[in-house]
N, C-alpha and C. Protein backbone atom coordinates (compact mmCIF):
# COMPACT_ATOMS: atom_id res chain seq x y z
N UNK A 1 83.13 97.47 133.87
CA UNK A 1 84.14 98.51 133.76
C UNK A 1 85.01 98.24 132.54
N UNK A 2 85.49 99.28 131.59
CA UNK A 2 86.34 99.27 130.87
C UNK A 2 87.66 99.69 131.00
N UNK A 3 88.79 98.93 130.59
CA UNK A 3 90.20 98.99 130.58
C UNK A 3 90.90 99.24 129.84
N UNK A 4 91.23 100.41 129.54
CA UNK A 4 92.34 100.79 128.49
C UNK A 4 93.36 100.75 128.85
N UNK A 5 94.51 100.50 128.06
CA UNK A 5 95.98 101.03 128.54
C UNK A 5 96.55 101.16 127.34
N UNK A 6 96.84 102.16 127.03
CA UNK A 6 97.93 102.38 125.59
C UNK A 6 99.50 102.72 126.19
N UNK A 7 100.25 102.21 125.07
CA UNK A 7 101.68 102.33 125.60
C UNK A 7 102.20 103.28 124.43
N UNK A 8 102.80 104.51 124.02
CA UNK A 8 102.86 105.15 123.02
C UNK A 8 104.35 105.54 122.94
N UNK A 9 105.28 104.82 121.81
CA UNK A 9 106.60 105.49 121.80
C UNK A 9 106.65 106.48 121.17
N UNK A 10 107.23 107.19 120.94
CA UNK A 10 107.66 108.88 120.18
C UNK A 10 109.23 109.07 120.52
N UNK A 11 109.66 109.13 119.95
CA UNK A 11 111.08 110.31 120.12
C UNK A 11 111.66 109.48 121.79
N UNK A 12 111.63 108.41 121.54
CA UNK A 12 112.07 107.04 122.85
C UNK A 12 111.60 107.70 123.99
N UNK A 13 110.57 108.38 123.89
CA UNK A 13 109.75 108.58 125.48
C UNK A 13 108.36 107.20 125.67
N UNK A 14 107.92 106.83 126.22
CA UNK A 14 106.64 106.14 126.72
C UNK A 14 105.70 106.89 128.02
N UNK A 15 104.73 106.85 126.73
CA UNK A 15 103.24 107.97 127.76
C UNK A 15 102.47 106.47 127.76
N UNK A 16 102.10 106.14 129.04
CA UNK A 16 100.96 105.08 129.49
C UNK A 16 100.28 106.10 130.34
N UNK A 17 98.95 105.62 129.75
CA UNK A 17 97.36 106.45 129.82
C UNK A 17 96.65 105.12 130.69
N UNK A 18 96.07 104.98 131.75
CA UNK A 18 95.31 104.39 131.81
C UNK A 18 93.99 104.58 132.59
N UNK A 19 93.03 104.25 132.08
CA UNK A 19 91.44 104.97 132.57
C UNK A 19 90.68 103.74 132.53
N UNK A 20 89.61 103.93 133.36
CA UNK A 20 88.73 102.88 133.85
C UNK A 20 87.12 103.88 133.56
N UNK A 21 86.88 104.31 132.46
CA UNK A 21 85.65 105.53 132.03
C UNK A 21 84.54 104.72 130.98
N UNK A 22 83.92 104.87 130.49
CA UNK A 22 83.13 104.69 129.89
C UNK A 22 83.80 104.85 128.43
N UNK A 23 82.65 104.78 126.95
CA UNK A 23 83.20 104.85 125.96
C UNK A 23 83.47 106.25 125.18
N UNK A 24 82.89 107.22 125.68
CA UNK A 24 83.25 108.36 125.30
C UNK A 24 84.94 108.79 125.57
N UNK A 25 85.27 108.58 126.83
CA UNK A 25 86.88 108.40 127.44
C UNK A 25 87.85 107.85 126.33
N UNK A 26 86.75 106.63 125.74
CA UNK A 26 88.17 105.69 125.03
C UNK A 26 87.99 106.42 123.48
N UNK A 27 86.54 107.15 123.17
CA UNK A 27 86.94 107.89 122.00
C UNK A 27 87.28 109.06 122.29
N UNK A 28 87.70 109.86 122.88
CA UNK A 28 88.25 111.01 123.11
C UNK A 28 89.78 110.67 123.14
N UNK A 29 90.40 109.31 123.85
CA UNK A 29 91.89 109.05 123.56
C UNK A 29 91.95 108.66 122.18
N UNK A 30 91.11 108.05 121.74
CA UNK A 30 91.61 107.96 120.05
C UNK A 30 91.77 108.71 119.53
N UNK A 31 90.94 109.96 119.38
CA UNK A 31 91.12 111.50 119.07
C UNK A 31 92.43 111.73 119.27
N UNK A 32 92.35 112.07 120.34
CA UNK A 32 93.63 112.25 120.88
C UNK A 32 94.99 111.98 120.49
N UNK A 33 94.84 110.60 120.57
CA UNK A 33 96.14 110.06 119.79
C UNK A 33 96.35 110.47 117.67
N UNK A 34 95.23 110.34 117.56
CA UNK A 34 95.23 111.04 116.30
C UNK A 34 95.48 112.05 115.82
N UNK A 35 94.65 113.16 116.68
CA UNK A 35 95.59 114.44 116.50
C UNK A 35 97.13 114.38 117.36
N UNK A 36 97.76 113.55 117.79
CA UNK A 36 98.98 113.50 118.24
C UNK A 36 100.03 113.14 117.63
N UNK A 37 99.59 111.93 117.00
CA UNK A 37 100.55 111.35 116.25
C UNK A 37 99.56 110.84 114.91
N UNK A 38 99.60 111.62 113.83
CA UNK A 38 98.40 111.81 112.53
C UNK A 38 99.49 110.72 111.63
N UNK A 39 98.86 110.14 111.04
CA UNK A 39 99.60 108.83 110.28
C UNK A 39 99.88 109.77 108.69
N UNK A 40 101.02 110.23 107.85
CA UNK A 40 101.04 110.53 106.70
C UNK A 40 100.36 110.21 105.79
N UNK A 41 99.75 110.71 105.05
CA UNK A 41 98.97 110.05 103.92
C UNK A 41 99.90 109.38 102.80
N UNK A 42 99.27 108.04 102.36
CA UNK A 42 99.99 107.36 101.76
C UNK A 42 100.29 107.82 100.03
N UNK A 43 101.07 107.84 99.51
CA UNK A 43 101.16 108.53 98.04
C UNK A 43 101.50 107.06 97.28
N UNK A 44 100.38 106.81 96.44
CA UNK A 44 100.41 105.98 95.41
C UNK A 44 101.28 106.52 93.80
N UNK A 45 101.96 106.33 93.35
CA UNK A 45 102.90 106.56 92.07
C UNK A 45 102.50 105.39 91.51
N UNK A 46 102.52 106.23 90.01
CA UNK A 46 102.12 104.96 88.82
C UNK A 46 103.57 104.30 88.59
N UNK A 47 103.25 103.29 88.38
CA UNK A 47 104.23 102.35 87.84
C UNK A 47 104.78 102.47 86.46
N UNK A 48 105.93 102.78 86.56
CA UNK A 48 106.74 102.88 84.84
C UNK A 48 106.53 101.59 84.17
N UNK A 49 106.29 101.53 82.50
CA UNK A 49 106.86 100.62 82.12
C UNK A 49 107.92 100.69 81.18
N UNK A 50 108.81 100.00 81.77
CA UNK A 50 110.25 99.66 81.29
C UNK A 50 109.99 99.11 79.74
N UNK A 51 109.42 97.97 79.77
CA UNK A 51 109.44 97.59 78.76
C UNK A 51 109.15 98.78 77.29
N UNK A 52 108.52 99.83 77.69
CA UNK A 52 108.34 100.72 76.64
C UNK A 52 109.02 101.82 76.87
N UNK A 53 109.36 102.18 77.97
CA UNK A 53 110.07 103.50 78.20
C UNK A 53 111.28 103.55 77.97
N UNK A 54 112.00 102.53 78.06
CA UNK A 54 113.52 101.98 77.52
C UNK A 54 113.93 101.55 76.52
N UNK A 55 114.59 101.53 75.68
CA UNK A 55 115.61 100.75 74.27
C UNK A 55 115.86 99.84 75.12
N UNK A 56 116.25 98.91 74.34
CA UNK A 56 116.66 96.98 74.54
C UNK A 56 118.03 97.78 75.06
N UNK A 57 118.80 98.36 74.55
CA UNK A 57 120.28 98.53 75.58
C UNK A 57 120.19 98.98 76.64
N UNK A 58 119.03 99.96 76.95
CA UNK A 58 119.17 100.51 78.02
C UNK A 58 118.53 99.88 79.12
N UNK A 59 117.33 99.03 78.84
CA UNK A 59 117.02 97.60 79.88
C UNK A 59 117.57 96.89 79.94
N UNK A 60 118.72 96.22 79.09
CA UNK A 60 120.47 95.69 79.70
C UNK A 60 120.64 96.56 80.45
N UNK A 61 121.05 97.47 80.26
CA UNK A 61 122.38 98.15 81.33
C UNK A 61 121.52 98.84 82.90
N UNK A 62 120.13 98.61 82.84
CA UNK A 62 119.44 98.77 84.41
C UNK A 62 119.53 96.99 84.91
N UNK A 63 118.73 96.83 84.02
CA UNK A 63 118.41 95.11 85.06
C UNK A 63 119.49 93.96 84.32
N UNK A 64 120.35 94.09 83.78
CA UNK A 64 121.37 92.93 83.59
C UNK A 64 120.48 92.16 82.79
N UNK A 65 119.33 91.85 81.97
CA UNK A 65 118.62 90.80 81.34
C UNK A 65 117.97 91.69 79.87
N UNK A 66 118.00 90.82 79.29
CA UNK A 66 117.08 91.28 77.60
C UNK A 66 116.13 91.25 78.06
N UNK A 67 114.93 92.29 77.23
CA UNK A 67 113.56 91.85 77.27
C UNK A 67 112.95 91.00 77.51
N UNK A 68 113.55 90.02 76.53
CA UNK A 68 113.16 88.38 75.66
C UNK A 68 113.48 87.48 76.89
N UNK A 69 114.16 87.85 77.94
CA UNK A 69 114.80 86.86 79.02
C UNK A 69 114.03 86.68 80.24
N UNK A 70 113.64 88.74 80.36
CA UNK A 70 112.12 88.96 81.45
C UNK A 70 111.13 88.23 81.28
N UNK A 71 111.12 88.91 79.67
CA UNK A 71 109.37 87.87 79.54
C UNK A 71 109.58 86.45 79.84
N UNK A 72 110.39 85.24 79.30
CA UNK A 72 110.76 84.35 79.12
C UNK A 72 110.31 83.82 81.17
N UNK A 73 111.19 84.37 81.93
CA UNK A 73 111.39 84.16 83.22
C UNK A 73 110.22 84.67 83.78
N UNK A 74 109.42 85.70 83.83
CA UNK A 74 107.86 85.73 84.16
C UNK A 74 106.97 85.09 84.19
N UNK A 75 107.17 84.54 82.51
CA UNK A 75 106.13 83.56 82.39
C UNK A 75 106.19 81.77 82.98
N UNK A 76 107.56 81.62 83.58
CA UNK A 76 107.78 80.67 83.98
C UNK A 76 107.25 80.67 85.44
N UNK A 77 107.23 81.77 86.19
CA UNK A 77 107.08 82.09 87.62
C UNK A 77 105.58 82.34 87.72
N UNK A 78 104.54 83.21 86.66
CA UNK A 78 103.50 84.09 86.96
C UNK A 78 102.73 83.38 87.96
N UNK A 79 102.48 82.19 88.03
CA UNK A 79 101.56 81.99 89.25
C UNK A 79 102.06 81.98 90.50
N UNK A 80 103.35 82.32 90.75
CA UNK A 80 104.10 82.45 92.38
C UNK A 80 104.22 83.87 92.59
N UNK A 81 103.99 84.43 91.84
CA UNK A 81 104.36 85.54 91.86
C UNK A 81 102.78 87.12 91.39
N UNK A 82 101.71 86.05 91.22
CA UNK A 82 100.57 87.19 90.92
C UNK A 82 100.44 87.84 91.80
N UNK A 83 99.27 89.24 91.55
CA UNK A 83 99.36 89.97 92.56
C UNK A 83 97.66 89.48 93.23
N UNK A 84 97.74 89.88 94.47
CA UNK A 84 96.00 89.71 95.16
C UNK A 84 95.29 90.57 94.55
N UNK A 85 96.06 91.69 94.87
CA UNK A 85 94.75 93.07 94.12
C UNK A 85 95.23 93.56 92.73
N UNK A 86 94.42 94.49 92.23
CA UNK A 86 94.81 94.90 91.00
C UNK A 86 94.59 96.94 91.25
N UNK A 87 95.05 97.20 92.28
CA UNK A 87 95.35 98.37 92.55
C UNK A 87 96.15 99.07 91.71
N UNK A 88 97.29 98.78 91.36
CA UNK A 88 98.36 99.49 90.75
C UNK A 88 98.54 98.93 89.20
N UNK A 89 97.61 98.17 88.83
CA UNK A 89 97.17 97.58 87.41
C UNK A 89 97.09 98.74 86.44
């Protein structure tokens, strides 16, 4: 026998479903829950670069540091700080 139990918050209500059915049952609640509560699609935005989109005064007066100070401090950190993927590369 199979055991589902989902616990589902929304809008501080809790719906507990629980069925003892086969696997069609437990994909019809996934459905279910999918068309119920559909997850937003995620929106990826390109990444600005500062370093070119800005004058040296005007990357002072956003991030408090010179160019010359970023780079300087990056390159001291880059291996604590790489990324895993190169998605947004």
């Amino acid at each position: 026998m199979l055991h589902i139990r989902f616990n589902i918050v929304k809008y501080f209500h809790t719906v507990t479903v629980s069925t003892d059915e086969d696997e069609s049952e437990e994909e019809f609640i996934d459905v279910a829950l999918h068309v119920t509560f559909p997850r937003r699609p995620q929106i990826y935005r390109p990444r600005p670069n500062y370093f070119t989109e800005l004058r040296d005064y005007e990357f002072i007066e956003r991030f408090r540091l010179s160019k010359e100070a970023v780079i300087f401090l990056v390159n001291r950190i880059q291996h604590q700080i790489s990324s895993l993927t190169t998605r947004f590369v």
